[in-house]
C-alpha atoms as a PDB file:
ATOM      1  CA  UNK A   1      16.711 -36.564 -36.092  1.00  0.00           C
ATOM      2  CA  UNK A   2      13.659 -36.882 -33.757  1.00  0.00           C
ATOM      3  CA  UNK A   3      11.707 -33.706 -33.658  1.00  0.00           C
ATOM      4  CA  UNK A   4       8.264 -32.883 -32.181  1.00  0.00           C
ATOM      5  CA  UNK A   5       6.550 -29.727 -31.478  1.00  0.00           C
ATOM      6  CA  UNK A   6       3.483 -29.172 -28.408  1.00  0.00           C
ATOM      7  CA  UNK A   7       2.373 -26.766 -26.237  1.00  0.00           C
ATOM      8  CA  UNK A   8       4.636 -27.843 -23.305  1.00  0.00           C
ATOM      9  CA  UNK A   9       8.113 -29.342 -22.873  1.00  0.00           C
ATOM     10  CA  UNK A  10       6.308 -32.109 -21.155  1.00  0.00           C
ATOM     11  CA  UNK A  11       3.946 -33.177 -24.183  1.00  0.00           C
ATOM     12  CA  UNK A  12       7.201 -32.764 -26.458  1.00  0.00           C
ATOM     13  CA  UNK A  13       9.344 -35.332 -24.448  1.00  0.00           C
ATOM     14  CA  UNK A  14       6.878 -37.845 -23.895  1.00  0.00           C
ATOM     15  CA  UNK A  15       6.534 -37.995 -28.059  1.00  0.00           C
ATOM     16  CA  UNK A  16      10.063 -38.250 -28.333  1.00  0.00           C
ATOM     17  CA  UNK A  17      10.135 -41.096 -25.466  1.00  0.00           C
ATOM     18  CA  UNK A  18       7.338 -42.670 -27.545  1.00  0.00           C
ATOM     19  CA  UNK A  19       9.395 -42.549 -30.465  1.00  0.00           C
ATOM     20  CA  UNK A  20      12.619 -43.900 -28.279  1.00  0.00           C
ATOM     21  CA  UNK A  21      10.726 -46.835 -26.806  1.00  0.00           C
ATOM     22  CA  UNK A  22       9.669 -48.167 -30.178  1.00  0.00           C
ATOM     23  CA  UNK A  23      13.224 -47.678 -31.359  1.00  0.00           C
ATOM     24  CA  UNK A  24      13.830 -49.924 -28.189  1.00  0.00           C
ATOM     25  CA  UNK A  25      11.419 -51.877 -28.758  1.00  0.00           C
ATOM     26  CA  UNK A  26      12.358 -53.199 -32.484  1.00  0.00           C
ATOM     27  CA  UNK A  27      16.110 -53.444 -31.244  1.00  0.00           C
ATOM     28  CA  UNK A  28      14.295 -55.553 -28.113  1.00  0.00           C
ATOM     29  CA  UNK A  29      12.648 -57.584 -30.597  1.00  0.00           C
ATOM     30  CA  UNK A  30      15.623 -58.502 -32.574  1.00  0.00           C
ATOM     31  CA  UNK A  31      17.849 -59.570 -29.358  1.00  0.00           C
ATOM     32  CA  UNK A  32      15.136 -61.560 -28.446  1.00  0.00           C
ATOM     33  CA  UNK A  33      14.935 -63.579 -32.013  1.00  0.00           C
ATOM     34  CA  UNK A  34      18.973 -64.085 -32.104  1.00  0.00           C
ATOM     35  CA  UNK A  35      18.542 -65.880 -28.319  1.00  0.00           C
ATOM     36  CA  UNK A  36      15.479 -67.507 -29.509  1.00  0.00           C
ATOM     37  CA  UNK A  37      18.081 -68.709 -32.405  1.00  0.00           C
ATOM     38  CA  UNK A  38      20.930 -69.480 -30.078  1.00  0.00           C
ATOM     39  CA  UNK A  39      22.910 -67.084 -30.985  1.00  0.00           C
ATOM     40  CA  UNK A  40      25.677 -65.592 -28.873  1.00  0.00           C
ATOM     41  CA  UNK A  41      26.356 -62.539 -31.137  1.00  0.00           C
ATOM     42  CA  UNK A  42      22.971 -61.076 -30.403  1.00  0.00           C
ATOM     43  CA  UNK A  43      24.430 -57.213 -30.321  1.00  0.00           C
ATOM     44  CA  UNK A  44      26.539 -58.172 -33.676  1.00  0.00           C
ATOM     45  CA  UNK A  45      23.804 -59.697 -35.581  1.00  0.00           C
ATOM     46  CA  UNK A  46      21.053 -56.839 -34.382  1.00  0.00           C
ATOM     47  CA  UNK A  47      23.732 -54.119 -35.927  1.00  0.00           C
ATOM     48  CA  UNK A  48      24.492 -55.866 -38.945  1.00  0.00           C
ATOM     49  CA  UNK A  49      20.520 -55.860 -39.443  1.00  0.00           C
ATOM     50  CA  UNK A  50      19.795 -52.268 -38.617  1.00  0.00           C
ATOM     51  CA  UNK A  51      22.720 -50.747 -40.426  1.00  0.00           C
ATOM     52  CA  UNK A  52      22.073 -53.036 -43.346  1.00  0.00           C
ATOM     53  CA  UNK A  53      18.260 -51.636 -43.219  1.00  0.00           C
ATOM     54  CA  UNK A  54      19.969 -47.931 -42.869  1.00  0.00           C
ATOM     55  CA  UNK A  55      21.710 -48.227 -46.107  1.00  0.00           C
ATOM     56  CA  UNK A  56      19.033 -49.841 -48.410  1.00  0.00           C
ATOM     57  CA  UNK A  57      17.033 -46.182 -47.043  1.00  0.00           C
ATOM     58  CA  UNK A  58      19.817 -44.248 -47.708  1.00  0.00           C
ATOM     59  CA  UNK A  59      19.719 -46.095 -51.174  1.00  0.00           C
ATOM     60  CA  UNK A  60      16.790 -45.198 -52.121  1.00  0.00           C
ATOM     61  CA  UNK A  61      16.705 -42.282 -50.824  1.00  0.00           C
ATOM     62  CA  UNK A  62      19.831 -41.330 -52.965  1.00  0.00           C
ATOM     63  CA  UNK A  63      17.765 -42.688 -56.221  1.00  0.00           C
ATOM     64  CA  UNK A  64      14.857 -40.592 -55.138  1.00  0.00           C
ATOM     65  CA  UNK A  65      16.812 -37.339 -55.192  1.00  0.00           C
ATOM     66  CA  UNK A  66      18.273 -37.905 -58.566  1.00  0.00           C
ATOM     67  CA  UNK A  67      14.695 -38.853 -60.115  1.00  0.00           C
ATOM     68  CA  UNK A  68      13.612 -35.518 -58.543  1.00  0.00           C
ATOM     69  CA  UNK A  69      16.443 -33.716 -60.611  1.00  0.00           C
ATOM     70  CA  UNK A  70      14.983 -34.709 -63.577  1.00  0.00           C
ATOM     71  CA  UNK A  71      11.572 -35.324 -62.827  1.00  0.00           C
ATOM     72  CA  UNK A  72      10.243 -31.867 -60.682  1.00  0.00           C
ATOM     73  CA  UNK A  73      10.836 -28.067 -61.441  1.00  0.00           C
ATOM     74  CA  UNK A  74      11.672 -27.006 -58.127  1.00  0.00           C
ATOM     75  CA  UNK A  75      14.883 -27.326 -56.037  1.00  0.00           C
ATOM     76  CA  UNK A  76      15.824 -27.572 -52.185  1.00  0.00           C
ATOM     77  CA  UNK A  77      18.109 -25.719 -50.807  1.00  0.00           C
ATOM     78  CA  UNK A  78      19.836 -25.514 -47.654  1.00  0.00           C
ATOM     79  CA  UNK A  79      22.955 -23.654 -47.234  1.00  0.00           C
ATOM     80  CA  UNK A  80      24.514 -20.044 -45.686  1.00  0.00           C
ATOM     81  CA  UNK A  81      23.941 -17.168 -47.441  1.00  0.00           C
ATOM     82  CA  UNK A  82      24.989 -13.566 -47.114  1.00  0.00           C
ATOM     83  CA  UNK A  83      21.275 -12.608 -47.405  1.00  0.00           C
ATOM     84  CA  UNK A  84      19.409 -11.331 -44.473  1.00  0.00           C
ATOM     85  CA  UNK A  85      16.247 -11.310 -42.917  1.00  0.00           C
ATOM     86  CA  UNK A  86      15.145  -8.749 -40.414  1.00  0.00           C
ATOM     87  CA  UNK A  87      12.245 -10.045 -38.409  1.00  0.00           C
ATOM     88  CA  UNK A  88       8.788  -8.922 -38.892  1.00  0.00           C
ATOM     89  CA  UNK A  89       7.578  -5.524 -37.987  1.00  0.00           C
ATOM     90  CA  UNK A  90       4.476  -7.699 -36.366  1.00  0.00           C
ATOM     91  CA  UNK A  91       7.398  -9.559 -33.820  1.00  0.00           C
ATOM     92  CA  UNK A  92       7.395  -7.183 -30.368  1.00  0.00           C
ATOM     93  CA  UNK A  93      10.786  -6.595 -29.903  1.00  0.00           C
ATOM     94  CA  UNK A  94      13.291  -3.434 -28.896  1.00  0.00           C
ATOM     95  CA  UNK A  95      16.236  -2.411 -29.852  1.00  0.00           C
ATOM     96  CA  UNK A  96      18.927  -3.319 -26.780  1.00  0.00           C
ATOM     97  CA  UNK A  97      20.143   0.222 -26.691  1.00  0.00           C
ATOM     98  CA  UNK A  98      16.486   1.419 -26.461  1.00  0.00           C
ATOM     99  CA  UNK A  99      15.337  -0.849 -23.692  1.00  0.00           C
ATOM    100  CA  UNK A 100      14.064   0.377 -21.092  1.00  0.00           C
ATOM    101  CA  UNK A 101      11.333  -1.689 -19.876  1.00  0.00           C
ATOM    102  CA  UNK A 102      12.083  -4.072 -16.889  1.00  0.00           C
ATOM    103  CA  UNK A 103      11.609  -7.948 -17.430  1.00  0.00           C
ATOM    104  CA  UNK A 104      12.938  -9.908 -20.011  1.00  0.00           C
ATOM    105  CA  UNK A 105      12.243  -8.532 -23.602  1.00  0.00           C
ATOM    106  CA  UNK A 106      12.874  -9.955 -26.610  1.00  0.00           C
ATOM    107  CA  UNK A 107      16.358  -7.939 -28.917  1.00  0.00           C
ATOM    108  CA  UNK A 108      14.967  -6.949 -32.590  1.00  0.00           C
ATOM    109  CA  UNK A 109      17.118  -8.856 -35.218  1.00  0.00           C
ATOM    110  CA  UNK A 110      17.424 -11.540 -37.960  1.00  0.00           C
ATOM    111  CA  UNK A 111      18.415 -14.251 -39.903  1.00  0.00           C
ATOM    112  CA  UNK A 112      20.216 -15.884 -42.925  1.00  0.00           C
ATOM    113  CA  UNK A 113      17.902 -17.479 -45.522  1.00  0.00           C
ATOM    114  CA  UNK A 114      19.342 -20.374 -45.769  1.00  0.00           C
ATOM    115  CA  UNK A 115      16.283 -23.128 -45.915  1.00  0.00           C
ATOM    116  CA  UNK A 116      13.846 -22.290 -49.115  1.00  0.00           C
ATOM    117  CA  UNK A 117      13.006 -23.893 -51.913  1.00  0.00           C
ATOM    118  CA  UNK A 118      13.425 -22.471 -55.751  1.00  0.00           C
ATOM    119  CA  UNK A 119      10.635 -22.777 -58.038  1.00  0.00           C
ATOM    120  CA  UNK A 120      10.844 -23.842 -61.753  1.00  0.00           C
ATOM    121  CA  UNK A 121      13.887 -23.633 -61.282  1.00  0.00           C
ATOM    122  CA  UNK A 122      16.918 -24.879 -64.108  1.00  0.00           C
ATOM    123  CA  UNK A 123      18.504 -28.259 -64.232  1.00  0.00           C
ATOM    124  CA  UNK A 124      22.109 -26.912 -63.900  1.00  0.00           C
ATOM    125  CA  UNK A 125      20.257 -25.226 -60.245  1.00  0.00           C
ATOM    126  CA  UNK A 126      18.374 -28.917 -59.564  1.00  0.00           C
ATOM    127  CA  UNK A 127      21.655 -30.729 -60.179  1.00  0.00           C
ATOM    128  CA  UNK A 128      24.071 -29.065 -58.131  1.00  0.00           C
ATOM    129  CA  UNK A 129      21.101 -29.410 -55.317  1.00  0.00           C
ATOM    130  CA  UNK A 130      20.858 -32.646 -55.558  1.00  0.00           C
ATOM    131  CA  UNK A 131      24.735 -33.200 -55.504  1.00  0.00           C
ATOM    132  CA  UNK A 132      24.978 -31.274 -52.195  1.00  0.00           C
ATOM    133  CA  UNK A 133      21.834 -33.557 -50.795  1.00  0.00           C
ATOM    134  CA  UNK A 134      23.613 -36.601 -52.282  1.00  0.00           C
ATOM    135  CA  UNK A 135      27.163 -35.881 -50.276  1.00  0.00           C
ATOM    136  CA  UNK A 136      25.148 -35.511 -46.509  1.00  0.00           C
ATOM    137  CA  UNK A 137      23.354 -38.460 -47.195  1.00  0.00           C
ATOM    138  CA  UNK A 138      26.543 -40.529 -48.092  1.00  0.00           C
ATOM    139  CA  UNK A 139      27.921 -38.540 -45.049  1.00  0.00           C
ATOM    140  CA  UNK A 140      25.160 -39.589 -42.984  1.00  0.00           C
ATOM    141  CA  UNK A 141      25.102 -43.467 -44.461  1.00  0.00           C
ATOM    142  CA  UNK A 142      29.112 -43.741 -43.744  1.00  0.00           C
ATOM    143  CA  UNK A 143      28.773 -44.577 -40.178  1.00  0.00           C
ATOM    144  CA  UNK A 144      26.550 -47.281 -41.273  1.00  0.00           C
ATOM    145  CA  UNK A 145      28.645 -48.992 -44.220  1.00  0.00           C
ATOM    146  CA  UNK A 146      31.385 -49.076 -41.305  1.00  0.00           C
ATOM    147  CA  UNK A 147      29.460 -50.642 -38.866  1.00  0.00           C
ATOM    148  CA  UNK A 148      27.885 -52.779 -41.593  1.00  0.00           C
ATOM    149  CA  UNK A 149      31.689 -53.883 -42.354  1.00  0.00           C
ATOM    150  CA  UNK A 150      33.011 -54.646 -39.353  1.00  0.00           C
ATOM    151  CA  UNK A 151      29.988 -57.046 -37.787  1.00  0.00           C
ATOM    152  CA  UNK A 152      30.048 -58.881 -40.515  1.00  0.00           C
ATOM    153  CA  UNK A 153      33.992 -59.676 -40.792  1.00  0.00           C
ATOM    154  CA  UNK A 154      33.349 -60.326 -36.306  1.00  0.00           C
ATOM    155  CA  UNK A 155      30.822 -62.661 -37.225  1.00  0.00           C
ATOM    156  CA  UNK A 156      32.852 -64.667 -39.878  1.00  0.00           C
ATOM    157  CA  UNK A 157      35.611 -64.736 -36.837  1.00  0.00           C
ATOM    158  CA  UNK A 158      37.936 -62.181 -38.701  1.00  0.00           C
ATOM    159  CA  UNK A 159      37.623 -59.292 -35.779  1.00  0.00           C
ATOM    160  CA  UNK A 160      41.185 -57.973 -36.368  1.00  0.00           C
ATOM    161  CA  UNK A 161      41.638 -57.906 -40.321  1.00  0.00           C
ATOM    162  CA  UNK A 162      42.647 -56.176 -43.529  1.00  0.00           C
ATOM    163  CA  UNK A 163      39.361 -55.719 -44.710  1.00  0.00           C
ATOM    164  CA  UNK A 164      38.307 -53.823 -41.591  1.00  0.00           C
ATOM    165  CA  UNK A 165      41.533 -51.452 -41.355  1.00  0.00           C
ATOM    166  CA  UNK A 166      41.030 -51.077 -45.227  1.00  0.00           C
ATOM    167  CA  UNK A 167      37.142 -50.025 -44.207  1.00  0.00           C
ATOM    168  CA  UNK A 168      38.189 -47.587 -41.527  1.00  0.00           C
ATOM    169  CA  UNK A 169      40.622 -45.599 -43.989  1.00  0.00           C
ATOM    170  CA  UNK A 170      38.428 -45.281 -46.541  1.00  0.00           C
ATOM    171  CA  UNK A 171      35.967 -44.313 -44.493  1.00  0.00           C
ATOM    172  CA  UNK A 172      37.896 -41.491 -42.440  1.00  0.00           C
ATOM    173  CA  UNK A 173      38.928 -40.373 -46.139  1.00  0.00           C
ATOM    174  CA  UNK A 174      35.440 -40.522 -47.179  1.00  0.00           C
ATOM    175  CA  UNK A 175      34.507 -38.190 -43.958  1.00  0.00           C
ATOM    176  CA  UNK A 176      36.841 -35.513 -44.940  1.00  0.00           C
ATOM    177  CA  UNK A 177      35.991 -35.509 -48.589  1.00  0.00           C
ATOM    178  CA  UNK A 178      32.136 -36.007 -48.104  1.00  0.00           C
ATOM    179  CA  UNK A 179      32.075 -33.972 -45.222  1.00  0.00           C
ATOM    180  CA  UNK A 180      33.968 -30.826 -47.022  1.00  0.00           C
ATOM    181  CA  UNK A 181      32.054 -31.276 -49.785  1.00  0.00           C
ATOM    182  CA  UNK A 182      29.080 -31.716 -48.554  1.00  0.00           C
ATOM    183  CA  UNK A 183      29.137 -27.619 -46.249  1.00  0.00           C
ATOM    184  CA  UNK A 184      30.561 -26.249 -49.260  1.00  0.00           C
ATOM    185  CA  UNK A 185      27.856 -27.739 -51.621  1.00  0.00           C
ATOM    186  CA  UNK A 186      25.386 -26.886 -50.110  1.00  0.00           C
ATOM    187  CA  UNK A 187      26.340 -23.112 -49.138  1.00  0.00           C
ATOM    188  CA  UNK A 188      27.016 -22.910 -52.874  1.00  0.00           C
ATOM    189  CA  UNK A 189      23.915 -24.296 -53.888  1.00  0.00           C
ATOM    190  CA  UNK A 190      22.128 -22.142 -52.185  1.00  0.00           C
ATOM    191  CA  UNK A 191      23.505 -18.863 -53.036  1.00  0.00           C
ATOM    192  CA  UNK A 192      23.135 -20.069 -57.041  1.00  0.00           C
ATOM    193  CA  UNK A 193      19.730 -20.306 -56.162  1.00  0.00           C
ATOM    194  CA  UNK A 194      19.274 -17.184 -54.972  1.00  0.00           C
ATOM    195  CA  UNK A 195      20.960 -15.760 -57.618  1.00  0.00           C
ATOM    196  CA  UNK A 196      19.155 -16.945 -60.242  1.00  0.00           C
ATOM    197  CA  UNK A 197      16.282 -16.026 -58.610  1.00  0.00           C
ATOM    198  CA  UNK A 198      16.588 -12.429 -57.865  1.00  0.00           C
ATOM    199  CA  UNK A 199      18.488  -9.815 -60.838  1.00  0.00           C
ATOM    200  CA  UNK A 200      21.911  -8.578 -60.117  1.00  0.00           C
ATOM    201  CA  UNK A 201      20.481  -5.144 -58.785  1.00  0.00           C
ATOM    202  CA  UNK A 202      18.452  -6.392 -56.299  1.00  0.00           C
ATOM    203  CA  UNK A 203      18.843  -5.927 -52.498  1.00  0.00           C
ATOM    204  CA  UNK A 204      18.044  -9.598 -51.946  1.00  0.00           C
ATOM    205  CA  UNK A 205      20.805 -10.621 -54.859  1.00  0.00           C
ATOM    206  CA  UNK A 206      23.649 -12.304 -53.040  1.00  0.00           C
ATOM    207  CA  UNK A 207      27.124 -10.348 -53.917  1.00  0.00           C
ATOM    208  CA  UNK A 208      29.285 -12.815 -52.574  1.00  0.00           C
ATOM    209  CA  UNK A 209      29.782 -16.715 -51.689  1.00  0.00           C
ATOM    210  CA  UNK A 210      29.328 -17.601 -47.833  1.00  0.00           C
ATOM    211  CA  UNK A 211      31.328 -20.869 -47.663  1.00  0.00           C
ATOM    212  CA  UNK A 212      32.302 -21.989 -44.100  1.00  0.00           C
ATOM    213  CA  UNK A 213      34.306 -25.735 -43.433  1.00  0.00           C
ATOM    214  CA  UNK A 214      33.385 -26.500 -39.796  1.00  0.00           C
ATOM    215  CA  UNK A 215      36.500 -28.539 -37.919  1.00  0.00           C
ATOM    216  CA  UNK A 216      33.772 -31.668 -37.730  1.00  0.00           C
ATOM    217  CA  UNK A 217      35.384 -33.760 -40.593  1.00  0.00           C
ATOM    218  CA  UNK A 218      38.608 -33.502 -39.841  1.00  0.00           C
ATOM    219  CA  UNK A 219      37.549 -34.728 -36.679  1.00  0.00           C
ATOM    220  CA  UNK A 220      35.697 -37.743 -37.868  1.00  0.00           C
ATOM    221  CA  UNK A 221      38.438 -38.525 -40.272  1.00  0.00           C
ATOM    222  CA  UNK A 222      41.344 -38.629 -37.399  1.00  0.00           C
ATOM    223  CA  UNK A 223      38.755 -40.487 -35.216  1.00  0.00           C
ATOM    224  CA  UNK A 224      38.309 -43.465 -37.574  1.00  0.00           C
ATOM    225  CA  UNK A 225      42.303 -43.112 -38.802  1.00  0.00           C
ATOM    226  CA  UNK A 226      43.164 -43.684 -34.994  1.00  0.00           C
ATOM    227  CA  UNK A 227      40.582 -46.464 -34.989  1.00  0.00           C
ATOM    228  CA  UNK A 228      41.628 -47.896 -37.883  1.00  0.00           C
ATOM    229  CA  UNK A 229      45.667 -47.607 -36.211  1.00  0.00           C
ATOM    230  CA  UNK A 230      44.025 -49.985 -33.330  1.00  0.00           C
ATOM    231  CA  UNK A 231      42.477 -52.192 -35.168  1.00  0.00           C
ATOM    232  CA  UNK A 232      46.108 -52.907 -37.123  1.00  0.00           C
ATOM    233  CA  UNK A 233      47.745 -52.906 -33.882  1.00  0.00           C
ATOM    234  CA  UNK A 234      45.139 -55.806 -32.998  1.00  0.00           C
ATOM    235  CA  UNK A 235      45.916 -57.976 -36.341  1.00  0.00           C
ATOM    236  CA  UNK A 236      49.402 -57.285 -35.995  1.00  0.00           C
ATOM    237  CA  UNK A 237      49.240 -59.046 -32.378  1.00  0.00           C
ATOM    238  CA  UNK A 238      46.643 -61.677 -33.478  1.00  0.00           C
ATOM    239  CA  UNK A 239      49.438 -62.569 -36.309  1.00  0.00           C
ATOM    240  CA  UNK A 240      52.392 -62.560 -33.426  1.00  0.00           C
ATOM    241  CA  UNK A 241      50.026 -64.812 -31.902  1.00  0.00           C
ATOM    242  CA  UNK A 242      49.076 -66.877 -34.774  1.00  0.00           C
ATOM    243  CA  UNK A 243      52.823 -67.702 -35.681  1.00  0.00           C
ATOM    244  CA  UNK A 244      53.597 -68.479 -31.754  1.00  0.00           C
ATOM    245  CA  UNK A 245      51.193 -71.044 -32.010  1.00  0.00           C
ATOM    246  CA  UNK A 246      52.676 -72.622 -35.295  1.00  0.00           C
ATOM    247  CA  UNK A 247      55.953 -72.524 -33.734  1.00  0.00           C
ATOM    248  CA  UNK A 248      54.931 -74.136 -30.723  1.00  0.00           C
ATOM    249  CA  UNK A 249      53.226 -76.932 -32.670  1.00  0.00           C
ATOM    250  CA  UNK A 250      56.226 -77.528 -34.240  1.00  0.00           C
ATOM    251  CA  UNK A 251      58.266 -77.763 -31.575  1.00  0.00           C
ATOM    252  CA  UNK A 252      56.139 -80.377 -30.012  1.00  0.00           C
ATOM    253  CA  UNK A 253      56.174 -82.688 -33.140  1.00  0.00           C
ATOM    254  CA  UNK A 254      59.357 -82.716 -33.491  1.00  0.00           C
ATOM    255  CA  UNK A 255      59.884 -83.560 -29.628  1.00  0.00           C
ATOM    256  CA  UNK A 256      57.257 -86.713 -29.738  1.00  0.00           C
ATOM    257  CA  UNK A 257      59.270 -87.379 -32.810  1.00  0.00           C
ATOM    258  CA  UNK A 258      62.779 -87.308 -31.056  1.00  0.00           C
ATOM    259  CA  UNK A 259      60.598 -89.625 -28.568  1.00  0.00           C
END
């Protein structure tokens, strides 16, 4: 995620243009080493590269949260929670039913807590944190490992073949499980957290579990299943294809042998 904050909208898009012209840039200078090369898979080999650089990150980033379980006293949480936070008496706002001033005005209300961090906090509380920061980033590397899998069988000239349709079904299970698992995780985690933090008659103790499953991995799984259906399709024709050709050969040995 690119994300910069300034005074105007102006100031904020021309950092995140910045940012998007050195991402074209580095993908610029790649192309321009695989022609330098020869190469005629320039967009292959350039995808192969950055997705191969995404997961050794997501690697280590993956190591670097499981150090921190054991390591630090503190968790990070980020999940829904049935706890709620009024805005501050110091924020100018009216209550809708109150309004009466003309011009926009700003409606009194809230939020969840959902992004805080528990101090010295216990290592049943660090490791179910970690677990739910473990399944986004394996969510978030998947698209990667798929890419990753299918330049590299295109490149050894083996565009249409097990080992990608094998790829694509894992991964579109791996969506659904990682993806469930990763919303409910984290909701979880964070209402644990809370609830070790705050005593059972407290206003800020959370009663009850707020676990949502958005439709978005079920989604991603029937996307890559229907990709993956396509990609059989193609070895299925490539094989039609394949045996065509053998048969023809045949055919036209045994005619120069008839000859």
């Amino acid at each position: 995620m690119i994300s910069f904050g300034a005074d105007s909208v102006w100031d904020s898009l021309r950092f995140i243009g910045i940012t998007l012209v050195a991402m074209a840039v580095v993908v610029g200078l790649f192309v321009w080493i695989g022609r330098r090369r020869g190469s005629k898979t320039v967009a292959l080999d350039a995808a192969l590269t950055i997705s191969g650089m995404w997961i050794i990150l997501s690697v280590l980033g993956g190591v670097i949260i499981v150090v921190k379980i054991f390591q630090v006293g503190w968790a990070e949480l980020s999940g829904r929670t049935l706890v709620w936070m009024d805005w501050p008496s110091s924020l100018p706002c009216l209550d809708p039913t109150l309004s009466t001033t003309p011009g926009a005005v700003l409606n009194c209300g809230g939020t969840e807590l959902t992004d805080f961090t528990v101090e010295n906090a216990s290592l049943g509380l660090r490791a179910l944190a970690g677990a739910a920061q473990l399944t986004t980033g394996i969510l978030d590397t998947l698209p990667a490992i798929i890419l990753a899998v299918i330049c590299f069988n295109t490149l050894r000239g083996r565009a249409f073949s097990r080992t990608i349709t094998r790829a694509l079904i894992g991964g579109a299970i791996a969506v659904l499980v990682f993806g469930i698992a990763s919303e409910l995780l984290s909701s979880i985690a964070a209402t644990a957290g809370l609830r070790e933090v705050f005593p059972p008659d407290s206003e800020w103790y959370p009663s009850q579990f707020q676990l949502t499953v958005t439709p978005l991995p079920f989604v991603g799984a029937l996307m890559l299943a229907a990709l993956a259906a396509v990609f059989r399709q193609g070895l299925r024709l490539q094989q039609e294809r394949d045996e065509l050709q053998r048969t023809n050969a045949a055919l036209e040995d045994e005619t120069r042998g008839l000859v």
